[in-house]
Each structure stands twice: as C-alpha cells, then as structure tokens.
Protein backbone atom coordinates (compact mmCIF):
# COMPACT_ATOMS: atom_id res chain seq x y z
CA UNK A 1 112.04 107.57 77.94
CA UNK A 2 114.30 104.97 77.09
CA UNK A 3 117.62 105.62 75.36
CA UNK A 4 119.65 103.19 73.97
CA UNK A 5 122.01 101.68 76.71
CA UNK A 6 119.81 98.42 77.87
CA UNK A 7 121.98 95.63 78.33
CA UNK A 8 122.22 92.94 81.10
CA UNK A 9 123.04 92.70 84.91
CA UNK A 10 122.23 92.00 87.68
CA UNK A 11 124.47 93.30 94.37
CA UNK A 12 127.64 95.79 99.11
CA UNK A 13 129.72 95.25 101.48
CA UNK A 14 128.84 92.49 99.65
CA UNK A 15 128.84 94.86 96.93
CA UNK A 16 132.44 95.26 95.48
CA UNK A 17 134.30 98.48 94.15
CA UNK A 18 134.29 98.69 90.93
CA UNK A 19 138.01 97.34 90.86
CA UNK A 20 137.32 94.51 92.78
CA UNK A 21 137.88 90.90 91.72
CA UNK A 22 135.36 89.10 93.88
CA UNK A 23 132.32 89.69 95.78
CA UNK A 24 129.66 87.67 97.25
CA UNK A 25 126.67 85.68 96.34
CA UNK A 26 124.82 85.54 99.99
CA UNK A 27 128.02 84.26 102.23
CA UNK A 28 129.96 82.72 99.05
CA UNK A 29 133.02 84.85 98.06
CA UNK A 30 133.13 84.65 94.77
CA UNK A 31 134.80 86.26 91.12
CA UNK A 32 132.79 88.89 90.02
CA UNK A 33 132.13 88.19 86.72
CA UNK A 34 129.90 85.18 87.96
CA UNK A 35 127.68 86.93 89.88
CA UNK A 36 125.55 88.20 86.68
CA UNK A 37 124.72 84.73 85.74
CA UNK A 38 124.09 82.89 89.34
CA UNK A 39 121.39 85.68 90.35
CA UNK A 40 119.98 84.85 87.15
CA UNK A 41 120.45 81.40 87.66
CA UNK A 42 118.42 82.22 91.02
CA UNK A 43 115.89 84.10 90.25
CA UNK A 44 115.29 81.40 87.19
CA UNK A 45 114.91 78.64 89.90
CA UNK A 46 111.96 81.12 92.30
CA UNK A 47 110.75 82.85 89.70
CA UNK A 48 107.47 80.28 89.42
CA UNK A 49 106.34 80.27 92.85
CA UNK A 50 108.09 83.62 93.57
CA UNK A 51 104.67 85.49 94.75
CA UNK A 52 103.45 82.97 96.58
CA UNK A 53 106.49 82.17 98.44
CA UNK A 54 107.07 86.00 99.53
CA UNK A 55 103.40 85.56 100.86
CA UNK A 56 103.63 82.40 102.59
CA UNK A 57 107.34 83.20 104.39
CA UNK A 58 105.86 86.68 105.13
CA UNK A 59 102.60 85.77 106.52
CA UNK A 60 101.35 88.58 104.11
CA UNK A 61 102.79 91.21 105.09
CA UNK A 62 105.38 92.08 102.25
CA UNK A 63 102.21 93.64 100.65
CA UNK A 64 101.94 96.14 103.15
CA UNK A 65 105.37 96.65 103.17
CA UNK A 66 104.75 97.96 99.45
CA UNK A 67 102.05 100.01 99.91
CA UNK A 68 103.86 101.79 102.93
CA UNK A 69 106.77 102.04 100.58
CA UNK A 70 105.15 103.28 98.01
CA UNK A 71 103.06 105.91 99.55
CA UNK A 72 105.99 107.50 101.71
CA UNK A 73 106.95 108.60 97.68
CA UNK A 74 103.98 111.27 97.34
CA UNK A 75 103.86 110.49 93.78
CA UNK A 76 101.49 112.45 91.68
CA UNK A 77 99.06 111.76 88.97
CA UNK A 78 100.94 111.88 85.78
CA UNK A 79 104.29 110.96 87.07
CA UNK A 80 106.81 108.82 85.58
CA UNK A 81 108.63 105.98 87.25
CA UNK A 82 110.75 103.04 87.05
CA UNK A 83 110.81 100.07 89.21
CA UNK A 84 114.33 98.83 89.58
CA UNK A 85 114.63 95.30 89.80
CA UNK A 86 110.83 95.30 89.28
CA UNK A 87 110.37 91.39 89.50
CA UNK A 88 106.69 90.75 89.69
CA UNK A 89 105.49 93.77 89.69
CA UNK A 90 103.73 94.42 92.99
CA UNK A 91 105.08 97.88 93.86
CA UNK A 92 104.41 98.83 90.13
CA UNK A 93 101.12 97.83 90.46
CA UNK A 94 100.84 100.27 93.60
CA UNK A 95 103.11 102.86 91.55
CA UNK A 96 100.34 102.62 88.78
CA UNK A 97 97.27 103.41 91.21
CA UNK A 98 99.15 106.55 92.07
CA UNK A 99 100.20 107.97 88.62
CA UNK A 100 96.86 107.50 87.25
CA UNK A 101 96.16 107.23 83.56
CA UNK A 102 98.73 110.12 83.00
CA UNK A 103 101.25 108.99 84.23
CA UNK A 104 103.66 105.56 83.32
CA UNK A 105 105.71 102.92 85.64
CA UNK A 106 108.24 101.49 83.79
CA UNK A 107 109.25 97.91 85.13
CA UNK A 108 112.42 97.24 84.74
CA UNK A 109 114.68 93.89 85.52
CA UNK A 110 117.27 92.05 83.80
CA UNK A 111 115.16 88.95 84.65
CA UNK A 112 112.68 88.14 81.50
CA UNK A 113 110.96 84.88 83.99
CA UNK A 114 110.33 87.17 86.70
CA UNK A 115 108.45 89.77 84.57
CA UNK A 116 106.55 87.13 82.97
CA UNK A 117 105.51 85.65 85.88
CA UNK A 118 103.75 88.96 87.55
CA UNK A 119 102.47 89.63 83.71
CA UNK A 120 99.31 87.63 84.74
CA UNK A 121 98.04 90.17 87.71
CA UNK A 122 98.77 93.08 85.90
CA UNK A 123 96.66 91.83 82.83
CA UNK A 124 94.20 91.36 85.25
CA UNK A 125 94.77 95.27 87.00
CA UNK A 126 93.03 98.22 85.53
CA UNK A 127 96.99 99.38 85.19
CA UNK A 128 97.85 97.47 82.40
CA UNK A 129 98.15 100.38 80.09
CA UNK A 130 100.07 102.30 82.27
CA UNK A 131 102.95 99.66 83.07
CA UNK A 132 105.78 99.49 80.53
CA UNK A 133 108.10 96.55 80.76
CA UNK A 134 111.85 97.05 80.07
CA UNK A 135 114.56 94.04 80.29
CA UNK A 136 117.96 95.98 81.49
CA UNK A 137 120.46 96.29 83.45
CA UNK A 138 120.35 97.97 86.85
CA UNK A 139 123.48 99.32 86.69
CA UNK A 140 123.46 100.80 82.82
CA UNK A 141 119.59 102.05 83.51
CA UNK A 142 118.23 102.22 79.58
CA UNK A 143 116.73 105.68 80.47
CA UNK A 144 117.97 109.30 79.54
CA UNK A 145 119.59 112.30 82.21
CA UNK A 146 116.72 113.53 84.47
CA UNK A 147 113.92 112.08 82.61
CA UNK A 148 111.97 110.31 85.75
CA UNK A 149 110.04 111.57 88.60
CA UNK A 150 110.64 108.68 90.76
CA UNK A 151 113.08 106.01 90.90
CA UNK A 152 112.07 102.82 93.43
CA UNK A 153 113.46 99.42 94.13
CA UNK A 154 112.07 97.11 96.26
CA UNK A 155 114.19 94.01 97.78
CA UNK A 156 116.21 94.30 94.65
CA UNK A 157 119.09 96.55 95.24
CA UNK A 158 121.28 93.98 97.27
CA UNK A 159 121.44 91.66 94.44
CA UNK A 160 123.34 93.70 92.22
CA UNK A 161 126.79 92.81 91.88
CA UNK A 162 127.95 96.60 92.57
CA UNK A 163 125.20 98.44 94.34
CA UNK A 164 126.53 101.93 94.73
CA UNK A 165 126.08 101.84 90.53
CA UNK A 166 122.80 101.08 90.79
CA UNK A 167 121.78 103.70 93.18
CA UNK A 168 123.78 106.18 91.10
CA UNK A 169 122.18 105.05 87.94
CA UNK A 170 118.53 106.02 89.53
CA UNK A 171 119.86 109.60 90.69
CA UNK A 172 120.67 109.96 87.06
CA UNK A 173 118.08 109.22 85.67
CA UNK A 174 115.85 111.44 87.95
CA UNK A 175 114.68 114.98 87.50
CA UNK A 176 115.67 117.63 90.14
CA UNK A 177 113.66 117.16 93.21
CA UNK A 178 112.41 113.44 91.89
CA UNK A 179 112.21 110.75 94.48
CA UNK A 180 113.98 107.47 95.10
CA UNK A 181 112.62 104.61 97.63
CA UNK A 182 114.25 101.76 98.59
CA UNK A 183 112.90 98.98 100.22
CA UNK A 184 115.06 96.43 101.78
CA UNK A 185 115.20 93.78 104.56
CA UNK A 186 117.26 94.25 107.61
CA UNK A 187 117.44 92.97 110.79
CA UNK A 188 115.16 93.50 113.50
CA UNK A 189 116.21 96.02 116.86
CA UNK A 190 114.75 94.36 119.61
CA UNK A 191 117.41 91.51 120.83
CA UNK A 192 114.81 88.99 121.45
CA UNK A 193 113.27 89.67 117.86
CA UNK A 194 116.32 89.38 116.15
CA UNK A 195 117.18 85.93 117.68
CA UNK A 196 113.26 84.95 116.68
CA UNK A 197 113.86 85.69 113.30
CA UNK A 198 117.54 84.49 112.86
CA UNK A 199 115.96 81.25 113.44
CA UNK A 200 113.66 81.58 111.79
CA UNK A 201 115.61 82.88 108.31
CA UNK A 202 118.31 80.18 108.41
CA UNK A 203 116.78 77.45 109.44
CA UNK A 204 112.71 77.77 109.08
CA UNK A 205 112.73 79.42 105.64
CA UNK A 206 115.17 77.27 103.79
CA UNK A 207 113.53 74.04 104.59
CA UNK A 208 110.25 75.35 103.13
CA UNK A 209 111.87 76.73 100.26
CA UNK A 210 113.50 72.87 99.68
CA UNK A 211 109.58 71.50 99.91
CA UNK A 212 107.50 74.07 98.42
CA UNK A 213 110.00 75.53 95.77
CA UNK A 214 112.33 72.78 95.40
CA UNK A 215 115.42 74.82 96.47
CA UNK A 216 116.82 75.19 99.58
CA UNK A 217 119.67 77.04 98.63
CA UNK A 218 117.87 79.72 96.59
CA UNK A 219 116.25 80.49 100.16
CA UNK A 220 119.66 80.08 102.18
CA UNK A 221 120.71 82.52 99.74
CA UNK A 222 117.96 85.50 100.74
CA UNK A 223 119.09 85.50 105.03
CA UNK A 224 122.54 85.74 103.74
CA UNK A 225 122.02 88.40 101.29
CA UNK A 226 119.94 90.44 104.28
CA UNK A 227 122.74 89.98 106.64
CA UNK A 228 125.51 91.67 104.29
CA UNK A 229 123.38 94.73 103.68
CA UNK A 230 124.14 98.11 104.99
CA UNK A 231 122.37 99.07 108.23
CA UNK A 232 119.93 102.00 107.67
CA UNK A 233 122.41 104.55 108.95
CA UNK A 234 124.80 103.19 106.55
CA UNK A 235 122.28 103.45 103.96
CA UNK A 236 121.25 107.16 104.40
CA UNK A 237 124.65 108.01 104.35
CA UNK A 238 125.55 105.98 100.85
CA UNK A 239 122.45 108.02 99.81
CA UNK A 240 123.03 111.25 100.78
CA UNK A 241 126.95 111.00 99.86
CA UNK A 242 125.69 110.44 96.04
CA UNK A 243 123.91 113.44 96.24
CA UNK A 244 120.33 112.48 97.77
CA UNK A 245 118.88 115.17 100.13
CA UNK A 246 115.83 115.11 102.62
CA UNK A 247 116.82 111.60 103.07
CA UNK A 248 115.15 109.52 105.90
CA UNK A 249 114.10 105.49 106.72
CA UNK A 250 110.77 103.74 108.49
CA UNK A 251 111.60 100.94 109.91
CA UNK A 252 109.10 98.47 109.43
CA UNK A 253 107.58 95.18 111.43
CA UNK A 254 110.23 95.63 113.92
CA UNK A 255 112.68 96.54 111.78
CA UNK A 256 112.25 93.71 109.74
CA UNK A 257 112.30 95.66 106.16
CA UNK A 258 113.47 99.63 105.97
CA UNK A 259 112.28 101.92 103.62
CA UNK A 260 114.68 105.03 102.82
CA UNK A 261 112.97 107.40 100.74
CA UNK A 262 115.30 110.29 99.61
CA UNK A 263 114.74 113.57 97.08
CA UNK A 264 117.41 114.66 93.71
CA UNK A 265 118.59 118.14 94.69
C-alpha cells in the first residue's frame, strides 16, 4: 500500500550518478536539476495525442509489445502491482486482466496529463475497479518495503533523470521472489535493420510528430533517448548487480523493443 513518501520526478548513461551535475535530455547535456521539469514539459506537449501517436509510428505493434511484456511476468490472480511510469495505462490495463478482481495495479507517474488522458479506456475496461492511480515519483516510489508482487515499467525507465534509483526503488518495494519487467526500445541487430530504422527514427518520425502533434522536437527527443540506453547485456547486468536473479531479455520485432523480466531473491 502506499506510505507516505509521494513526491515528484521524473532518466543512464544518460542517467547520471547521483553526484553528478548534468545529464542529458535525449542528446542535450544538460544541469540536472532541469531535467524534472523538461520531461514534464514533454510529456505535457504528447500527452493529447500520446496513444495515437505510439500507434501510428508503430504501425500497431507497441500493443503487442505489452501483452508479450506483460505475460513473460506470470502474474497471478490476486496479485499486486505497480506500473512505473504508467502513462496511459495500456500495460495496466493488461496487468488488470491478469490479477483479476483480487488483485490491484497501481498506476503510477509523476505526470497528472498522461494519466488523465488513458483515464477514458480504462473507464471504458471492465478493470476500472481494479486500477489505482498514484501521482509520484519514480525514484521515491510512495509504496512500503516488500509490499508488491510485481513491479513493471514500460518505455518509462529512460526518462528518469537517475535510472539506477528507479530500478532500485521497484526491488524495494517488491516481496521476495516478486517480479520486475522492463520494457524498453533498443536498437535493432540485423545491420540492414538498424540503418532502416535509424532513418526512419530521426528523420521519418520527427516530421510526423511536427504535423500530427505539433512538435518535432518532443519526437527528436524519443530516437535520442533510445540511443543512450543501455544495451540488453548492459541491462541484465544493472539488474542483476542490484540484486535481481533469474534475470533474462526477449528481444522483440528485431530487436526493436527488449523486455528484461527479472525475480527479488
């Protein structure tokens, strides 16, 4: 359940150490204390045509994405979980369909537009009971010591201004043997792919974004962001060094998106 710690947030390499003075916002270098407010400032500016967006640039197939994600968790009816950087609510939604009435998925973002704007769909769900929303900050998770049976965050994670605190912050909040997944672009393995969709992510997606969304920088911001996150190797290892066993990754379209999925010893 929630404790009493909820405050505000919101990403690696790009992500600084906690001394650090500066870290990145996509390729910018800049002071740290910024990046809170211009990834709110962001996610302000998408947060309207967010959903349809993700579809459109994806050809559908972020939604399939999720469901993978979500089932490689093996969550149980009556579980609890939290959605991390929850946005719109699309792997809560798939969370939900897995906990059952018993269970609860907690949906939790520093970003109040975001929330409201999946609040339609899950109105609409026959989850709507069983989705709690929470407005907090990844990196101070509003949650007590090994209260949660599975921690997820979907394309989330690399906004956070220090990352490795947000990934600690869901192993503390996790019972023994409780599951984290983490879904997150990367780049694709085969050379010819990767060239496709380089392309395709810094010059295709930013001119629709200008058009359709009215921001081209919001999506010259999201290729940038992918390229500065840790390769899945990387990732695993972060994972397992914070004390994450059975920890493995599927890549996905190519390599396109990972999931890791990894278990609280």
């Amino acid at each position: 359940m929630p404790s009493e710690r909820s405050t505000a947030t919101v990403s690696k390499a790009q992500h600084p150490s906690q001394e650090s003075h500066t870290t990145h916002f996509g390729f910018l270098h800049i002071p740290v204390e910024q990046k809170v407010n211009l990834v709110r400032r962001h996610f302000n500016t998408v947060a309207y045509r967010y959903d349809f967006m993700n579809t459109l640039l994806s050809f559908g197939i972020h939604y399939a994405w999720k469901q993978t994600a979500v089932d490689l968790m093996h969550l149980k009816p009556g579980d609890q979980v939290i959605d991390v950087c929850g946005g719109t609510a699309d792997l809560a939604l798939n969370a939900a369909n897995k906990v059952g009435p018993a269970g609860k998925v907690f949906l939790y973002d520093i970003n109040w537009a975001m929330m409201v704007t999946g609040k339609p769909k899950v109105n609409a769900s026959p989850f709507s009971e069983n989705i709690v929303y929470v407005q907090g900050d990844a990196e101070k998770i509003s949650f007590a010591d090994n209260s949660l049976d599975g921690a997820m965050v979907g394309f989330g994670i690399r906004n956070l201004t220090h990352m490795e605190q947000g990934f600690r912050e869901m192993h503390r909040v996790l019972k023994p043997g409780g599951k984290i997944m983490c879904l997150e672009f990367s780049e694709p393995t085969p050379p010819w792919f990767k060239a496709l969709y380089d392309f395709y992510s810094f010059h295709i997606m930013p001119a629709v974004g200008k058009v359709l969304a009215g921001s081209r920088h919001a999506y010259t911001y999201l290729p940038e962001s992918i390229r500065l996150f840790p390769g899945p190797e990387e990732l695993k290892s972060m994972l397992e060094a914070m004390g994450f066993c059975q920890v493995f990754y599927q890549r996905l379209s190519r390599g396109i998106s990972v999931v890791h999925v990894g278990t609280k010893g």
